[in-house]
Protein backbone atom coordinates (compact mmCIF):
# COMPACT_ATOMS: atom_id res chain seq x y z
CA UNK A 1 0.00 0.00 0.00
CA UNK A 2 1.89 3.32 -0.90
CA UNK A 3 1.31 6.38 0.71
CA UNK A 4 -0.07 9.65 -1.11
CA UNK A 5 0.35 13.31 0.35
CA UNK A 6 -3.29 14.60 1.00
CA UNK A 7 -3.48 18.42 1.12
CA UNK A 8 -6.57 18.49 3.41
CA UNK A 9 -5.79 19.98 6.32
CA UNK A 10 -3.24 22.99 4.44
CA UNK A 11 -3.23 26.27 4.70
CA UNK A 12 -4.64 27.44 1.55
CA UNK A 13 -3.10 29.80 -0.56
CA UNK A 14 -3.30 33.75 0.35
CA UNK A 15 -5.85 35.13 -1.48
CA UNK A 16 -5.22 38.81 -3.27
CA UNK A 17 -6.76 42.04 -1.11
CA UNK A 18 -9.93 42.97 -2.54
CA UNK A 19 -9.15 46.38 -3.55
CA UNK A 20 -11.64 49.04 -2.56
CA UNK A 21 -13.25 51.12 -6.24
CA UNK A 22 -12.10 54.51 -6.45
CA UNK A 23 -12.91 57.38 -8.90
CA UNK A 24 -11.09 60.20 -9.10
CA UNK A 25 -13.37 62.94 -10.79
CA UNK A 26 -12.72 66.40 -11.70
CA UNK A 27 -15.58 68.06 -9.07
CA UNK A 28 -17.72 66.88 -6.61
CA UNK A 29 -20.76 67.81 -4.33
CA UNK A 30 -22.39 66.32 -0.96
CA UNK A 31 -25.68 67.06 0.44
CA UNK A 32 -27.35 64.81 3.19
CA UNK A 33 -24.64 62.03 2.15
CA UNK A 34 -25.29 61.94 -1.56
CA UNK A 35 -22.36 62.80 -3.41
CA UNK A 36 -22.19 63.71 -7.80
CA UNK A 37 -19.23 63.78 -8.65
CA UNK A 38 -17.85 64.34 -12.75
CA UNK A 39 -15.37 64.22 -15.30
CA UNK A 40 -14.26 60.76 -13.69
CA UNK A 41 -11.88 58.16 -14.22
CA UNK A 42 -12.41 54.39 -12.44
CA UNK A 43 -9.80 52.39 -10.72
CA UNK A 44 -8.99 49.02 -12.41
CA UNK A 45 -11.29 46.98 -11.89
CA UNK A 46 -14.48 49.87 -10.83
CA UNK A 47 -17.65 49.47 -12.49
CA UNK A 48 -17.69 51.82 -15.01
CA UNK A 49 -21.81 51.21 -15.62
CA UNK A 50 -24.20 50.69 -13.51
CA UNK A 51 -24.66 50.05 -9.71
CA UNK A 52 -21.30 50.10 -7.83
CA UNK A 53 -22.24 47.35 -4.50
CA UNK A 54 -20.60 47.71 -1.80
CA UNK A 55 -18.29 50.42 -0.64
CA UNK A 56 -15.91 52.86 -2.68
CA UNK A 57 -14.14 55.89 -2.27
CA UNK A 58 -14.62 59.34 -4.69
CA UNK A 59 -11.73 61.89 -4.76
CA UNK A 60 -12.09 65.30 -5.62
CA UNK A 61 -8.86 67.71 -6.03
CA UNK A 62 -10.91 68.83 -3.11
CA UNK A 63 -12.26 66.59 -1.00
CA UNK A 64 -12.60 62.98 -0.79
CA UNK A 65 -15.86 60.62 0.35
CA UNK A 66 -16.68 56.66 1.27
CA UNK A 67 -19.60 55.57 -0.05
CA UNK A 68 -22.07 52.92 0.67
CA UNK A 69 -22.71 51.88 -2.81
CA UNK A 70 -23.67 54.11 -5.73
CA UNK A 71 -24.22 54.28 -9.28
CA UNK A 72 -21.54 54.91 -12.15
CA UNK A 73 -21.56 56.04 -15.51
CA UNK A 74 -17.81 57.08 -16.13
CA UNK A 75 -17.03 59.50 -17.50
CA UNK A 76 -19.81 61.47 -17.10
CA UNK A 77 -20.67 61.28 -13.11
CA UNK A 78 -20.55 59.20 -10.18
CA UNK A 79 -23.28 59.00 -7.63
CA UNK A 80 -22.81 57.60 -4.42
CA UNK A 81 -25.06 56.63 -1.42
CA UNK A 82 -24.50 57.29 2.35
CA UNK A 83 -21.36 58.69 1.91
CA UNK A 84 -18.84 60.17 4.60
C-alpha cells in the first residue's frame, strides 16, 4: 500500500486584497450624504456602468468621500449613497 500526500488539512493559498473602487473625478458635491461627482476616471477593476455594490471611495482635487454603494456612468458622473 503506498502512501499519497493529502493536502486536506493545508493552509490554503493567500488570497489577493480585494481592492476598494475609487474614482477620481474632476468636481464633486455632498448634500445629506449623496455625493455627484464628474469628469471621472475608475480604478482598475471599478464598475464603469451601472450600480457600484458595496463600498468605494470618490476623490475630488478637493475633497474625498466613502460611499455605501452608488451608481456609475464614467465619465460622465458618479453617484454615491451614504457617503462620509
Amino acid at each position: 500500500m503506498a502512501l499519497t500526500a493529502s493536502a486536506a488539512g493545508t493552509a490554503f493559498a493567500a488570497q489577493p486584497a480585494q481592492q476598494v473602487p475609487t474614482y477620481d473625478c474632476d468636481e464633486g458635491n455632498e448634500a445629506f450624504g449623496l455625493v455627484s461627482a464628474f469628469d471621472c476616471d475608475a480604478s482598475t477593476g471599478a464598475p464603469t456602468l451601472g450600480t457600484i455594490n458595496g463600498p468605494f471611495v470618490i476623490n475630488t482635487p478637493s475633497d474625498s468621500w466613502t460611499c455605501d454603494s452608488g451608481l456609475a456612468a464614467v465619465p460622465l458622473v458618479v453617484l454615491g449613497f451614504d457617503c462620509e
